[in-house]
PDB file of N, CA and C in Angstrom:
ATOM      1  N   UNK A   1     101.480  96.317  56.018  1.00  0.00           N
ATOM      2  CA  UNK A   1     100.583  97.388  56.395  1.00  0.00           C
ATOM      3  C   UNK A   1     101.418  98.605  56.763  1.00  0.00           C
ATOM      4  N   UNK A   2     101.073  99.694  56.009  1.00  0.00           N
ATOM      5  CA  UNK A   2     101.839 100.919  56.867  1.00  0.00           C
ATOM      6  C   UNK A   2     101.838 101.553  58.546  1.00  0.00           C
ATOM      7  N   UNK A   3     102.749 102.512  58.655  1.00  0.00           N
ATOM      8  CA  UNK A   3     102.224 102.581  60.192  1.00  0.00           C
ATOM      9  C   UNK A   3     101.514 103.391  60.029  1.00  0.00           C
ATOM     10  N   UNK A   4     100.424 103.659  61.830  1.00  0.00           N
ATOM     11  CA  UNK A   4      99.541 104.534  61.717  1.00  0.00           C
ATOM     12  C   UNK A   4      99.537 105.952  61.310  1.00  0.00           C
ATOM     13  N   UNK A   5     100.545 106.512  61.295  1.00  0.00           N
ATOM     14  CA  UNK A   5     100.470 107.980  60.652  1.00  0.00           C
ATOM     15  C   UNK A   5     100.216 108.048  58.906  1.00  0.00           C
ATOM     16  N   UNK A   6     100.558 106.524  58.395  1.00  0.00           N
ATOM     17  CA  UNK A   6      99.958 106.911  56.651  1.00  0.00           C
ATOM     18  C   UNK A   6      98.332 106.559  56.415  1.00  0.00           C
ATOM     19  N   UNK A   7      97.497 106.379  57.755  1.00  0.00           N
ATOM     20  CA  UNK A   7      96.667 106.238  57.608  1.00  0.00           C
ATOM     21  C   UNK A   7      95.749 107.647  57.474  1.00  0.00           C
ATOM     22  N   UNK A   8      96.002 108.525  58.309  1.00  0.00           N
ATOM     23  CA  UNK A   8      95.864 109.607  58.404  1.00  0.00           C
ATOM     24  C   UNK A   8      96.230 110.618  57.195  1.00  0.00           C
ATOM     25  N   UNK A   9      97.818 110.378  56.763  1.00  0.00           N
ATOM     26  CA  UNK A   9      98.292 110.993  55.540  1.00  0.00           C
ATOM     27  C   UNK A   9      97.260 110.483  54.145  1.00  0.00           C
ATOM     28  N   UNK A  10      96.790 109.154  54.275  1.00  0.00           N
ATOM     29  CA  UNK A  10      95.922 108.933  53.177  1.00  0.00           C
ATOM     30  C   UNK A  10      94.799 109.320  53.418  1.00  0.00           C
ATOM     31  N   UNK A  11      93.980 109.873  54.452  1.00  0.00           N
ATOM     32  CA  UNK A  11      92.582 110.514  54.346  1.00  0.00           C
ATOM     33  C   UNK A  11      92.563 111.847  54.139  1.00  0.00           C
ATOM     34  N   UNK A  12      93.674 112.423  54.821  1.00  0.00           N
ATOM     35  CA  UNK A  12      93.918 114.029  54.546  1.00  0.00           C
ATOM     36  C   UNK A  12      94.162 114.002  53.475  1.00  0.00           C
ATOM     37  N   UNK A  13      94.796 113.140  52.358  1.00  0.00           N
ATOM     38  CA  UNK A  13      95.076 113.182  50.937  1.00  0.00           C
ATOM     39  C   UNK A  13      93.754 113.402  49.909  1.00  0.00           C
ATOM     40  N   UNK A  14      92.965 112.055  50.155  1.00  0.00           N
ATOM     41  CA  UNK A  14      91.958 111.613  49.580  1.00  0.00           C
ATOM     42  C   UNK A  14      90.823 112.365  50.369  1.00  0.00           C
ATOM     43  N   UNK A  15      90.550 112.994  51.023  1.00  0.00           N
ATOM     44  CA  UNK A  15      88.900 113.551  51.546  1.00  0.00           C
ATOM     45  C   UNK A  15      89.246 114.839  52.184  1.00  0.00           C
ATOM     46  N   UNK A  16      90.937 115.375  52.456  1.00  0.00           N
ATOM     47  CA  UNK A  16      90.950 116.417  53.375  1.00  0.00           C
ATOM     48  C   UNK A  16      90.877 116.616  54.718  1.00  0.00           C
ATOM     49  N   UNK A  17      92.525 117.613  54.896  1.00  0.00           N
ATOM     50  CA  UNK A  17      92.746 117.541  56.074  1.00  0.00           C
ATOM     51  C   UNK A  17      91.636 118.086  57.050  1.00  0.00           C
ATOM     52  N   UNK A  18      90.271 118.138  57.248  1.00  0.00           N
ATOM     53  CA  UNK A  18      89.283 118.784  57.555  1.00  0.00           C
ATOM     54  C   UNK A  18      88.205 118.182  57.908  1.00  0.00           C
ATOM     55  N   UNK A  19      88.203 117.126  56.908  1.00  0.00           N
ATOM     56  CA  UNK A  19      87.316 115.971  56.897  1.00  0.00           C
ATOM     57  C   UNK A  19      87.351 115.456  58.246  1.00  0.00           C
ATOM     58  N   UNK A  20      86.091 115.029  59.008  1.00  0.00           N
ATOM     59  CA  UNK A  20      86.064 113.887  59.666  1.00  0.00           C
ATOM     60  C   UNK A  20      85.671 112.482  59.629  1.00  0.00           C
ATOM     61  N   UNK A  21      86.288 111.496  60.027  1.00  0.00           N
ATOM     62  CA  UNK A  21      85.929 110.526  59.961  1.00  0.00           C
ATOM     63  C   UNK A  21      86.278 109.229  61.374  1.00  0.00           C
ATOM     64  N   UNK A  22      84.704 108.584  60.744  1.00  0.00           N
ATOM     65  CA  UNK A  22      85.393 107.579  61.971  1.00  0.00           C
ATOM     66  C   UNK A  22      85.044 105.952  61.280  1.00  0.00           C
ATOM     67  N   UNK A  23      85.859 105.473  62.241  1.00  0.00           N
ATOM     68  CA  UNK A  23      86.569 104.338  61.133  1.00  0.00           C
ATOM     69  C   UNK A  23      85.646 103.134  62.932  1.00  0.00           C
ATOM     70  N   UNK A  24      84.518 102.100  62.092  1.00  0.00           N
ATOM     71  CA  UNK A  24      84.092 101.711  62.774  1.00  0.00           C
ATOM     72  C   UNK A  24      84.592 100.126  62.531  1.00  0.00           C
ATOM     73  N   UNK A  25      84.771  98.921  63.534  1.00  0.00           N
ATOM     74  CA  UNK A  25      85.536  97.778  63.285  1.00  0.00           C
ATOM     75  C   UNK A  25      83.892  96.625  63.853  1.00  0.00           C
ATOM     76  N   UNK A  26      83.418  96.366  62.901  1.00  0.00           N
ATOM     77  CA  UNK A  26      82.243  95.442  62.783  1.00  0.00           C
ATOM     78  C   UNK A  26      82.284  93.754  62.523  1.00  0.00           C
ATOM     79  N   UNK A  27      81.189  93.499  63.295  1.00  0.00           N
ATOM     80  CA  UNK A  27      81.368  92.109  62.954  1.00  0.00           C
ATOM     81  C   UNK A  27      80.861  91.316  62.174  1.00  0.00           C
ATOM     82  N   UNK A  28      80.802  90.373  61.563  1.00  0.00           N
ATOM     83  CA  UNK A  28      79.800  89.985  59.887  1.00  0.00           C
ATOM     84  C   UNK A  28      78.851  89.680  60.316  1.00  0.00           C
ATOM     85  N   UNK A  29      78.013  89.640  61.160  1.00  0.00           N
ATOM     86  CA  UNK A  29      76.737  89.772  61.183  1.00  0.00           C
ATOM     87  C   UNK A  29      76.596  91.595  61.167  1.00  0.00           C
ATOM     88  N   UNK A  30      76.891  92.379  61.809  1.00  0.00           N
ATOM     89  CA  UNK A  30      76.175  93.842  62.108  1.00  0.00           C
ATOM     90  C   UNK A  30      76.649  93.986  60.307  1.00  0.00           C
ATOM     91  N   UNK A  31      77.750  93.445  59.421  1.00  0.00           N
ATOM     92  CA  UNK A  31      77.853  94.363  58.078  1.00  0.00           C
ATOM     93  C   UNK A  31      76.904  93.563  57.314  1.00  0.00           C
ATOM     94  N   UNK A  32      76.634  92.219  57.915  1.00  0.00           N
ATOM     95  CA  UNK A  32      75.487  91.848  57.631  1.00  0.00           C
ATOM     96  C   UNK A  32      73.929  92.917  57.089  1.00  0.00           C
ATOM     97  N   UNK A  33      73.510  93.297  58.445  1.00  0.00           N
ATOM     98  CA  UNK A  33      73.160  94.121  58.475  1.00  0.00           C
ATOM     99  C   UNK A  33      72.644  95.337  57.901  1.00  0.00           C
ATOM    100  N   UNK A  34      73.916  96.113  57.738  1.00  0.00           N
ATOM    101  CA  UNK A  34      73.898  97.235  57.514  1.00  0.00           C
ATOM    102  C   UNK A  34      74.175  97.008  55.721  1.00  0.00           C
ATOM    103  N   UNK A  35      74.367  95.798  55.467  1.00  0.00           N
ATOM    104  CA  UNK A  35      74.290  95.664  53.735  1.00  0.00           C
ATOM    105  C   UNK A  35      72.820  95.308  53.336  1.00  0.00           C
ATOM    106  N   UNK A  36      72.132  94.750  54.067  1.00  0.00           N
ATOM    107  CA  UNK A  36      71.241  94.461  53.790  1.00  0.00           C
ATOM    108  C   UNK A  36      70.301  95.619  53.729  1.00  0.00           C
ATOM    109  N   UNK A  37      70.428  96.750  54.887  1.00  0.00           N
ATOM    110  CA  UNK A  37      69.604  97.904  55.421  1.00  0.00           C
ATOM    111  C   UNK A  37      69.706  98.706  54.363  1.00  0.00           C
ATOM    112  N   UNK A  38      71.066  99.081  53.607  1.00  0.00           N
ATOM    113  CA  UNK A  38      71.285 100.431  52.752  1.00  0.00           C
ATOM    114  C   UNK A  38      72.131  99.906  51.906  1.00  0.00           C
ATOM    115  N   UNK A  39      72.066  98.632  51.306  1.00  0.00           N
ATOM    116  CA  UNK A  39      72.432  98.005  49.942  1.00  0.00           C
ATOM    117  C   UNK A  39      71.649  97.304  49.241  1.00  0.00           C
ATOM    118  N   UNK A  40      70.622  96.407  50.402  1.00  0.00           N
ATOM    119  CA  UNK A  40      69.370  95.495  49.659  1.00  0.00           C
ATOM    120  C   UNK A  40      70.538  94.347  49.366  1.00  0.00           C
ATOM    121  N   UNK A  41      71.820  93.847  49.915  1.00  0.00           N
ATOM    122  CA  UNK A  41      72.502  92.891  49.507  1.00  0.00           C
ATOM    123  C   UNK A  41      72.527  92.097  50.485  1.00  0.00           C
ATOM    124  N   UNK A  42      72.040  90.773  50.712  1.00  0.00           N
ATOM    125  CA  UNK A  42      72.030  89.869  51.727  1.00  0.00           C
ATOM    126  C   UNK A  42      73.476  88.983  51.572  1.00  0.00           C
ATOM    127  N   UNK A  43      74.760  89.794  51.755  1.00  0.00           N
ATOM    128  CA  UNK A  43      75.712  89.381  52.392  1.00  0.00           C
ATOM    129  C   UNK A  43      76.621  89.815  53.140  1.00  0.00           C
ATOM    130  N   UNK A  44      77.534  89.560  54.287  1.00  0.00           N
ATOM    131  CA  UNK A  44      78.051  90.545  54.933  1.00  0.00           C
ATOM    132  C   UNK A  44      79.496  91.156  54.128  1.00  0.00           C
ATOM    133  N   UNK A  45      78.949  92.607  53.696  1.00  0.00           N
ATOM    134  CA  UNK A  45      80.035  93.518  53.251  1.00  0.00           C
ATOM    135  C   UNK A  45      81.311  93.285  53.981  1.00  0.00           C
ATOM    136  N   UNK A  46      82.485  93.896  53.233  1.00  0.00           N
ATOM    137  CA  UNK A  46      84.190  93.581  53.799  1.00  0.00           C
ATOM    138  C   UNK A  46      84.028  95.300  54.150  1.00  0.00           C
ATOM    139  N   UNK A  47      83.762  96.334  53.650  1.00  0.00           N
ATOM    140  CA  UNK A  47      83.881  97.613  54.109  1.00  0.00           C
ATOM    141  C   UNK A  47      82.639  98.320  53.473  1.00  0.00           C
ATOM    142  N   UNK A  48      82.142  99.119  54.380  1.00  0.00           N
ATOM    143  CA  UNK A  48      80.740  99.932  53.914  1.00  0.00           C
ATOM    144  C   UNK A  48      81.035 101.314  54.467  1.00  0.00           C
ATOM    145  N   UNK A  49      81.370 102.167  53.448  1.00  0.00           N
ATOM    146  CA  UNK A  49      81.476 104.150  53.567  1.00  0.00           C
ATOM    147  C   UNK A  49      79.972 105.078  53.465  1.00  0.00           C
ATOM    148  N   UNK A  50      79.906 105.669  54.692  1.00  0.00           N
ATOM    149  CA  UNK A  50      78.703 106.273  54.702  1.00  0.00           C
ATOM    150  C   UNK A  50      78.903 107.540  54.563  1.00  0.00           C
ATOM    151  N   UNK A  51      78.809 108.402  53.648  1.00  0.00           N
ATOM    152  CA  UNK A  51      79.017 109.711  53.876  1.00  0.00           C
ATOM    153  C   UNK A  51      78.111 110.654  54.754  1.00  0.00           C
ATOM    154  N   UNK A  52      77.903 111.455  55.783  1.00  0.00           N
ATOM    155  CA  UNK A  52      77.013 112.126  56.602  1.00  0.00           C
ATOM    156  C   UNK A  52      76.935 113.306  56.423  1.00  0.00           C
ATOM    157  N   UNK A  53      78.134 113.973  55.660  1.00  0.00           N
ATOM    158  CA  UNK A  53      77.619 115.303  55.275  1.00  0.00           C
ATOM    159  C   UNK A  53      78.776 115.808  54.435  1.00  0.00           C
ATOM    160  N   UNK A  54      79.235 116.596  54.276  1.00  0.00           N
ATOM    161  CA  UNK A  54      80.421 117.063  53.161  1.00  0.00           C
ATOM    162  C   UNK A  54      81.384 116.625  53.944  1.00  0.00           C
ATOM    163  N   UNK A  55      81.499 117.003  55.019  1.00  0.00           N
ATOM    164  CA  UNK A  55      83.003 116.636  56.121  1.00  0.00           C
ATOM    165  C   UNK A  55      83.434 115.956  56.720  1.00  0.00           C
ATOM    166  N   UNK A  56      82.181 114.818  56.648  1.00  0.00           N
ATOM    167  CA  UNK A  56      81.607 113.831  57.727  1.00  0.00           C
ATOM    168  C   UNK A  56      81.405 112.434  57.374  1.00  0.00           C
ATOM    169  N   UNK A  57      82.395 111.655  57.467  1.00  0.00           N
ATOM    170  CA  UNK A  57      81.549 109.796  56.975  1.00  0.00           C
ATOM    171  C   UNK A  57      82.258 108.863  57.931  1.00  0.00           C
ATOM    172  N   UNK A  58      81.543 108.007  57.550  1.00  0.00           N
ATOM    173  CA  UNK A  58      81.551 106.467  58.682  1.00  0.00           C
ATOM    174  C   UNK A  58      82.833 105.710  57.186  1.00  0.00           C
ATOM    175  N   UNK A  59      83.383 104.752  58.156  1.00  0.00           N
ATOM    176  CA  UNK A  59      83.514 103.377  57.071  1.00  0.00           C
ATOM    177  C   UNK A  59      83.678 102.227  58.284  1.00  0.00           C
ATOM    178  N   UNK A  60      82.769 101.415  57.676  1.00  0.00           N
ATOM    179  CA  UNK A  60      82.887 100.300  58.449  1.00  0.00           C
ATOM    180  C   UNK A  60      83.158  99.177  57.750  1.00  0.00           C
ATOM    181  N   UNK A  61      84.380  98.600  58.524  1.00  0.00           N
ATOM    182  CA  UNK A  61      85.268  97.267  58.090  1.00  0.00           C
ATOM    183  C   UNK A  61      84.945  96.098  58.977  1.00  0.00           C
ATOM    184  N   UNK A  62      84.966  95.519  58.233  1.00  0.00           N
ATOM    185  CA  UNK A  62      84.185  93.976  58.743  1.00  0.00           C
ATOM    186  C   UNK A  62      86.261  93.333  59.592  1.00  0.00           C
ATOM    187  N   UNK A  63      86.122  92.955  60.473  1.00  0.00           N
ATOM    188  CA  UNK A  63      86.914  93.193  61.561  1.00  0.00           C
ATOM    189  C   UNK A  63      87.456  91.784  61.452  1.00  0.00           C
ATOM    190  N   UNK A  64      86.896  90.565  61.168  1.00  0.00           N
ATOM    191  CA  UNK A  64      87.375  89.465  60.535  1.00  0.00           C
ATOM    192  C   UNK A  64      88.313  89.493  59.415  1.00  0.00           C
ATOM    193  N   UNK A  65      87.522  90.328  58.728  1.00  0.00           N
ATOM    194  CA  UNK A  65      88.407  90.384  57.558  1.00  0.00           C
ATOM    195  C   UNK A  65      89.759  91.322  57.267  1.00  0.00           C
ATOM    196  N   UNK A  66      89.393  92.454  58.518  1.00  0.00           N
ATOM    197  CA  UNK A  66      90.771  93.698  58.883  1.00  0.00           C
ATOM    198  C   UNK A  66      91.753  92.997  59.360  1.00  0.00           C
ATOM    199  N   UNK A  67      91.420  91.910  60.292  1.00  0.00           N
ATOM    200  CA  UNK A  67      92.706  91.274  60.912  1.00  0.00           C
ATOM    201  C   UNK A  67      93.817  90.967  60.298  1.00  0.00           C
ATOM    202  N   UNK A  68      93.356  90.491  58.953  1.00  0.00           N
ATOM    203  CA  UNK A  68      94.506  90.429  58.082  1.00  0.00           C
ATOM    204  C   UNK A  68      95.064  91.537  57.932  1.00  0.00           C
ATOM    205  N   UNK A  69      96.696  92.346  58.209  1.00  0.00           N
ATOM    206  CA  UNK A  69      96.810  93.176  58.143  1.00  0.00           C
ATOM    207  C   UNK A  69      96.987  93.455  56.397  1.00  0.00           C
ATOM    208  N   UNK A  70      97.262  93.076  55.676  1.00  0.00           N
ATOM    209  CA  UNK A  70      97.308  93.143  54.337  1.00  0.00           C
ATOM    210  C   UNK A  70      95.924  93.572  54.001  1.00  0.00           C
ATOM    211  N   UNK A  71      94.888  92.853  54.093  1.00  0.00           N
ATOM    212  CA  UNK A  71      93.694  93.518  53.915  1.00  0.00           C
ATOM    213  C   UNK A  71      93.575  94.694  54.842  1.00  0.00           C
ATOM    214  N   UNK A  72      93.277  95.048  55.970  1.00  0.00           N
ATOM    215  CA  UNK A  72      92.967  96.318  56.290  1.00  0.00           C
ATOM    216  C   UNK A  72      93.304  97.828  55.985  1.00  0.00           C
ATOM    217  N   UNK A  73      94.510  97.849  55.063  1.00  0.00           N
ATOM    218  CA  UNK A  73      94.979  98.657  54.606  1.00  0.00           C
ATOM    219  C   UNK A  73      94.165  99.296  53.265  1.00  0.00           C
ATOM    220  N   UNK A  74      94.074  97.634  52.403  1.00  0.00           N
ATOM    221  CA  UNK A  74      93.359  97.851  51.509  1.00  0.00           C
ATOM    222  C   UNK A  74      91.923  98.631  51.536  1.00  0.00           C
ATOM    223  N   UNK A  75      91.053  97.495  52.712  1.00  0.00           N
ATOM    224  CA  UNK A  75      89.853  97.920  52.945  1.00  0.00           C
ATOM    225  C   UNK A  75      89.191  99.922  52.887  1.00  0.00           C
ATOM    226  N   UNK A  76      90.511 100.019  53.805  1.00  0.00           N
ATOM    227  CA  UNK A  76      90.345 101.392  54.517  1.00  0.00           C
ATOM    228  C   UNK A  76      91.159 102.349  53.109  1.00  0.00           C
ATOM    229  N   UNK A  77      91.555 101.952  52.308  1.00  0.00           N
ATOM    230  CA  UNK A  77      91.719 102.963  51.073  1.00  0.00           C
ATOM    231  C   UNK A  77      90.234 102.786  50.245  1.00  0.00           C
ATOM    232  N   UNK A  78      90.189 102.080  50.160  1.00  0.00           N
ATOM    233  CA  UNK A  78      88.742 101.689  49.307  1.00  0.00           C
ATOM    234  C   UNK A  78      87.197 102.370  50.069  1.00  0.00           C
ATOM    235  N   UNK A  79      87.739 102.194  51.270  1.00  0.00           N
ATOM    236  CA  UNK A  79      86.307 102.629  52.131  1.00  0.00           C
ATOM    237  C   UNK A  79      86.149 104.579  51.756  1.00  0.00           C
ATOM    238  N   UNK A  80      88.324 104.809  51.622  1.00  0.00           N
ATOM    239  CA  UNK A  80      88.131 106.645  51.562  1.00  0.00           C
ATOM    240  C   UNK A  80      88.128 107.355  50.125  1.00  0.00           C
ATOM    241  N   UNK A  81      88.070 105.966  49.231  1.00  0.00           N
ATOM    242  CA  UNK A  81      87.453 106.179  47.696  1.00  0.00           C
ATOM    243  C   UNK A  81      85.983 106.286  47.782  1.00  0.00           C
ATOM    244  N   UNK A  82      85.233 105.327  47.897  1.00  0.00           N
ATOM    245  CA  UNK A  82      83.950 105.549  48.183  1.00  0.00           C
ATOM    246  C   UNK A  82      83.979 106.742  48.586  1.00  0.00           C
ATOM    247  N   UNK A  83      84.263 107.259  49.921  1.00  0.00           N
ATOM    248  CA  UNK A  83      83.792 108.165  50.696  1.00  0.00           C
ATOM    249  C   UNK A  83      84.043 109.523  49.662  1.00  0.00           C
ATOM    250  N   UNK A  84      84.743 109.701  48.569  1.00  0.00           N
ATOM    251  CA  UNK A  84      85.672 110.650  47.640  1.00  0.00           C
ATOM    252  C   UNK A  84      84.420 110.671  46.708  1.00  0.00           C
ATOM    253  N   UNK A  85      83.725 109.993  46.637  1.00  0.00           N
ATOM    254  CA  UNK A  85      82.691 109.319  45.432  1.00  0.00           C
ATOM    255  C   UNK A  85      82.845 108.860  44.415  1.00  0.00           C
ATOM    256  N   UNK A  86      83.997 107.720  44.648  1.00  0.00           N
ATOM    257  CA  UNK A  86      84.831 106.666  43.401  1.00  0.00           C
ATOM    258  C   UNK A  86      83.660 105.629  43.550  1.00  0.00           C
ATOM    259  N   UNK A  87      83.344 105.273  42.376  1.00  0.00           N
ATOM    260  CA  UNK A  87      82.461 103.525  42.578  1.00  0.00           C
ATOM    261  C   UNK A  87      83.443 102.937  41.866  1.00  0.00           C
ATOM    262  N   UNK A  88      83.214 101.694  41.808  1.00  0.00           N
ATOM    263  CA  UNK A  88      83.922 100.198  41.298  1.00  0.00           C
ATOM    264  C   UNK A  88      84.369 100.754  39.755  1.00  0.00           C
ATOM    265  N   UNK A  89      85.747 100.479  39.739  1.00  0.00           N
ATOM    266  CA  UNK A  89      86.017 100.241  37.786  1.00  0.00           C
ATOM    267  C   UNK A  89      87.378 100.744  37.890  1.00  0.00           C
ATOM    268  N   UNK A  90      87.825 100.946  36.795  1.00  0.00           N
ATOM    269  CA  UNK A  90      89.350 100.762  36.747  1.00  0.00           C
ATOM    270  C   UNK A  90      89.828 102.057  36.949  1.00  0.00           C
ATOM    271  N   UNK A  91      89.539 103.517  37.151  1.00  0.00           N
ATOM    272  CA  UNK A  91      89.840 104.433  37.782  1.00  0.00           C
ATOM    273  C   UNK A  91      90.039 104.124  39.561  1.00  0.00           C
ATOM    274  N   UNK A  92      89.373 103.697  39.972  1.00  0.00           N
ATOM    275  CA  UNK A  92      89.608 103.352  41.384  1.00  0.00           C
ATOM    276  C   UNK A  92      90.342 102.474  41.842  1.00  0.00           C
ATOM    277  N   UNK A  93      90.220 101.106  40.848  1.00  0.00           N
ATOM    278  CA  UNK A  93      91.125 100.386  40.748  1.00  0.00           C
ATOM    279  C   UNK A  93      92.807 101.085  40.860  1.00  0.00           C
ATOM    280  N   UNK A  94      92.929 102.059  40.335  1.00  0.00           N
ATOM    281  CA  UNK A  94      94.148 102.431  39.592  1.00  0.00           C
ATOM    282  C   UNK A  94      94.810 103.595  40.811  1.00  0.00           C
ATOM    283  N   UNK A  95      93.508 104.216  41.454  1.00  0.00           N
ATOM    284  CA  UNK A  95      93.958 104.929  42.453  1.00  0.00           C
ATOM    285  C   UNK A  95      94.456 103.828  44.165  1.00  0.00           C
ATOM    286  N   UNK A  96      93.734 103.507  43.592  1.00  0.00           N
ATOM    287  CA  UNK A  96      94.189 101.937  44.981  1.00  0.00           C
ATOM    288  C   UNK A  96      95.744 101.696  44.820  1.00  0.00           C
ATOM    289  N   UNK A  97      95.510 101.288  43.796  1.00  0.00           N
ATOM    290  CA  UNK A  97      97.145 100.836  43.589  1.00  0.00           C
ATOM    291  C   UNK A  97      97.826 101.775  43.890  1.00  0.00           C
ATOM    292  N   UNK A  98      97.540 103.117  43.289  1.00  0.00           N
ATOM    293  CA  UNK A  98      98.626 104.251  43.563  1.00  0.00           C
ATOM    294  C   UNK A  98      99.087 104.331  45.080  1.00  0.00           C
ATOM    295  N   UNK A  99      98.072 104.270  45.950  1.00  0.00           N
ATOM    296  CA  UNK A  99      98.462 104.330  47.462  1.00  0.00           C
ATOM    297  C   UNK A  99      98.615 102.932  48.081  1.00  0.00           C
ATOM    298  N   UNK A 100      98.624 101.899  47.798  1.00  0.00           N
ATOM    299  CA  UNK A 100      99.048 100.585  47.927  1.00  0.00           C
ATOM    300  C   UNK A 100     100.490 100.863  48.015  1.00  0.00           C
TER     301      UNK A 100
END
């Protein structure tokens, strides 16, 4: 896992140094939840990006699964693709890796 300052260097990268965000640490029932509320998917999500306004988004990481530090890194690049408005496929794929 990198240290905390490339976490920062990767959101100012990917969404802008301007952007706010807050990075929420959930438990699999609440992503439970909140997948079910604004996905219609009855399972608990690993990371869910909410955008709130141009400057403004949530990502919430399922906190079981952050512990792994190998995953949380991942999670939280993927959560600031979403938030960029990347969906699933091999462009995103490809930008993951780049900051991996």
């Amino acid at each position: 896992m990198p240290p905390r300052q490339h976490f920062k260097k990767a959101k100012d990268k990917i969404l802008g140094k301007k952007y706010e965000l807050d990075l929420v640490f959930a438990d699999s029932k609440t992503m439970l939840r909140l997948n079910k509320t604004y996905r219609r998917k009855n399972k608990a999500a690993d990371v869910l990006a909410f955008a709130l306004s141009p400057k403004l988004g949530q990502i919430f990481l399922n906190r079981e699964l952050a512990r792994k530090k190998e995953r949380l890194w991942t999670l939280y690049l993927h959560g600031l693709l979403h938030l960029k408005g990347f969906r699933h496929g091999p462009k995103m794929e490809a930008l993951e890796k780049k900051f991996s």
